[in-house]
C-alpha atoms as a PDB file:
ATOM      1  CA  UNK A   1      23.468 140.149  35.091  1.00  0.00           C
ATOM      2  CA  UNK A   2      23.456 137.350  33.083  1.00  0.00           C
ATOM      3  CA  UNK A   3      24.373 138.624  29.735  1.00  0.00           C
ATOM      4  CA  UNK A   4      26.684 140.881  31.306  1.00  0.00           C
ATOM      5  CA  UNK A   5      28.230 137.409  32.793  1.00  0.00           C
ATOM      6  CA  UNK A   6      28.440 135.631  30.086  1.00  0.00           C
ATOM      7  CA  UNK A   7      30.269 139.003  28.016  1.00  0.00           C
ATOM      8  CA  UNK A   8      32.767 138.702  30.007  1.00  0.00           C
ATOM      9  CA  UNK A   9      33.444 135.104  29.946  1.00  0.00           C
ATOM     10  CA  UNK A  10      33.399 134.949  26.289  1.00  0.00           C
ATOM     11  CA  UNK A  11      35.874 137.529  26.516  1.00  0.00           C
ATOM     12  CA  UNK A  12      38.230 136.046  28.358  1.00  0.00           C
ATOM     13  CA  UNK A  13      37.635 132.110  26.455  1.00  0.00           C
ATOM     14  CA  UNK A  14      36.756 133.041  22.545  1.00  0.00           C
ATOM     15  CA  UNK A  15      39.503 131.860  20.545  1.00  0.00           C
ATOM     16  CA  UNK A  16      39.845 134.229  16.878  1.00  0.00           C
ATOM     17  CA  UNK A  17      42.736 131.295  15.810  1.00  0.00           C
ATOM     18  CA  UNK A  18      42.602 127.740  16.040  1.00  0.00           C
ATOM     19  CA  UNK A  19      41.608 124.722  14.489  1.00  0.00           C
ATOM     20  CA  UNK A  20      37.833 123.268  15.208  1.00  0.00           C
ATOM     21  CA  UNK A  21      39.351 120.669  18.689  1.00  0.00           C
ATOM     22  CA  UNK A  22      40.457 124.258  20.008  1.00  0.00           C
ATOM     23  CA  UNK A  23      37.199 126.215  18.763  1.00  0.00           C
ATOM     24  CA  UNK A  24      34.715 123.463  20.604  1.00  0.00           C
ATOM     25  CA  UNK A  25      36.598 123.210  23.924  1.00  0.00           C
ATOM     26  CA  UNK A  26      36.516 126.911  23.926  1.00  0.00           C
ATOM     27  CA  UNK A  27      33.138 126.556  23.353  1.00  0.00           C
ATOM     28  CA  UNK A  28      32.687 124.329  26.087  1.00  0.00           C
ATOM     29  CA  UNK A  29      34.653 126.322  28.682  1.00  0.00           C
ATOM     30  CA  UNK A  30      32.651 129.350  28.199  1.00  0.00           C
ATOM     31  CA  UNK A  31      29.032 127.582  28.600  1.00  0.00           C
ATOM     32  CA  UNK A  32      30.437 125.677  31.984  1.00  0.00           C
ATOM     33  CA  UNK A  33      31.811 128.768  33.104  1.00  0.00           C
ATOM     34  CA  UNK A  34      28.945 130.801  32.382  1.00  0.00           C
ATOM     35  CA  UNK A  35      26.685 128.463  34.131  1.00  0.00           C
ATOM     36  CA  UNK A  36      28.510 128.152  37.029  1.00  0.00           C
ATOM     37  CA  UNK A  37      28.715 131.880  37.715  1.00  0.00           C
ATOM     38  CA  UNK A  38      25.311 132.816  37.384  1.00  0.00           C
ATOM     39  CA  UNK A  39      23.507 129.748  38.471  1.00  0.00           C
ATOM     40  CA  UNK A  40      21.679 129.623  42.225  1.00  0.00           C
ATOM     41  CA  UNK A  41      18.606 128.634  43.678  1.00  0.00           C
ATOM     42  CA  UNK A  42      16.928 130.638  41.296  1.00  0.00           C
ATOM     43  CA  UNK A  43      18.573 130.658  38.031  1.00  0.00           C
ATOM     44  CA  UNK A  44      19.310 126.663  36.892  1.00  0.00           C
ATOM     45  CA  UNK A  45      21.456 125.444  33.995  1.00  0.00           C
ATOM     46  CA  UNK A  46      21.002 121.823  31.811  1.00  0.00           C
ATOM     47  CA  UNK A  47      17.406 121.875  32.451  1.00  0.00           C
ATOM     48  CA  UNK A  48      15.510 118.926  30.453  1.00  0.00           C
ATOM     49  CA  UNK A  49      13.067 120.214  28.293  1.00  0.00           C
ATOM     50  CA  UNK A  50      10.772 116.877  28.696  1.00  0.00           C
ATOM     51  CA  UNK A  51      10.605 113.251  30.208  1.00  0.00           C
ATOM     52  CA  UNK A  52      10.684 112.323  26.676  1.00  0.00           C
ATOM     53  CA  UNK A  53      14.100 113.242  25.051  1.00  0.00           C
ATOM     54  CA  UNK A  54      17.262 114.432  25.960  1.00  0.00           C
ATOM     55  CA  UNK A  55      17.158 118.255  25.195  1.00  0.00           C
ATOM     56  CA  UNK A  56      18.044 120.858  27.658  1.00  0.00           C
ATOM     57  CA  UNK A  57      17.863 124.704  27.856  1.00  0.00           C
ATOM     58  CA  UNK A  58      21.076 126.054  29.070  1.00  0.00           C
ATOM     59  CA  UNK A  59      20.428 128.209  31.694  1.00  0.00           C
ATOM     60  CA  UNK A  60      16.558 129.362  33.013  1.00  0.00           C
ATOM     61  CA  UNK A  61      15.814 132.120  35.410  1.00  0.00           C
ATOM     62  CA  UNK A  62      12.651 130.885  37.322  1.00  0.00           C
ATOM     63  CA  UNK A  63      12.042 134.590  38.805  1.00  0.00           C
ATOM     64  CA  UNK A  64      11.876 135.874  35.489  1.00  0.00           C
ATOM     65  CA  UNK A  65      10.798 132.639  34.043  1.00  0.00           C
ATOM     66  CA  UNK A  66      13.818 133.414  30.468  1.00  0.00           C
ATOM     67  CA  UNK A  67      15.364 130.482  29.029  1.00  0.00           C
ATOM     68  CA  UNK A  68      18.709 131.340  28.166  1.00  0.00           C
ATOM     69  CA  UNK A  69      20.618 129.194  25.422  1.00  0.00           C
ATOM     70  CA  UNK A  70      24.103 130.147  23.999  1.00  0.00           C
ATOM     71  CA  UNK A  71      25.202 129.610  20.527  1.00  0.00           C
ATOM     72  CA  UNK A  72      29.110 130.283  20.599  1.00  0.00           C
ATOM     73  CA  UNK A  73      29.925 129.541  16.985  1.00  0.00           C
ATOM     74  CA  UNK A  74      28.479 131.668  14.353  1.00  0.00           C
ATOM     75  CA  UNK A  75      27.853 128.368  11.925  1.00  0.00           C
ATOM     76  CA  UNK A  76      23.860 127.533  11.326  1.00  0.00           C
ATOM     77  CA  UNK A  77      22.435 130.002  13.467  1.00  0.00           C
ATOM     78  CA  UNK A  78      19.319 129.835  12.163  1.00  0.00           C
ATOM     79  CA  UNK A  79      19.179 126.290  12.730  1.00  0.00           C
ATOM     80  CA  UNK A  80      20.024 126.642  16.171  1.00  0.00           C
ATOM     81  CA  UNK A  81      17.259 129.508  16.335  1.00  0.00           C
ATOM     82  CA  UNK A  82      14.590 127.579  15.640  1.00  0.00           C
ATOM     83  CA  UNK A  83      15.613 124.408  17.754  1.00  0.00           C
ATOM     84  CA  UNK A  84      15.791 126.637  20.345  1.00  0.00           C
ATOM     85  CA  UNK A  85      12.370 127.806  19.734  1.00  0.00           C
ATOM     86  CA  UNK A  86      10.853 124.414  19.557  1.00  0.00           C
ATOM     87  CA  UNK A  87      13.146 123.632  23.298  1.00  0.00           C
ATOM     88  CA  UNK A  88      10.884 126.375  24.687  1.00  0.00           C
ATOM     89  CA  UNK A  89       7.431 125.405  23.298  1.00  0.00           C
ATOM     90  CA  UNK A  90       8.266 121.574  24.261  1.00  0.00           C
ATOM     91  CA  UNK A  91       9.009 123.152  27.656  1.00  0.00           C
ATOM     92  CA  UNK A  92       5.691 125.213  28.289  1.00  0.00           C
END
């Protein structure tokens, strides 16, 4: 459900034209709007990753205990891979 969620959202928000103002408030849109619609008691978005620094996981379902993060742009991805690997281990 969530990937099927957040499909649909980027459907609706992803911008092909534009210049980079457009492309990161697109951005923007679709993570809120993601997170709002599949976020409960269950599933959480924003959570910190540790006391110590500011980093967050985007959304985490604590049933199936996935972290979730959403990369929107398809610039540095495997920067953002590895971060997001690192957000995880810092987690556990």
């Amino acid at each position: 459900m969530i990937i099927e969620t957040l499909r649909a959202v980027h459907l609706k928000h992803r911008l092909h034209e534009g210049d980079v103002s457009a492309h990161t408030k697109s951005a923007q849109t679709i993570t809120k709007e993601w997170q709002a619609a599949v976020c409960n008691e269950g599933v959480l978005s924003e959570v910190r990753v540790s006391k110590a620094n500011n980093e967050r996981i985007d959304v985490v379902d604590l049933g199936t205990r996935i972290a979730y993060e959403l990369k929107v742009s398809g610039k540095n991805t495997h920067h953002e891979f590895y971060k997001d690997l690192v957000k995880v281990l810092t987690y556990n």
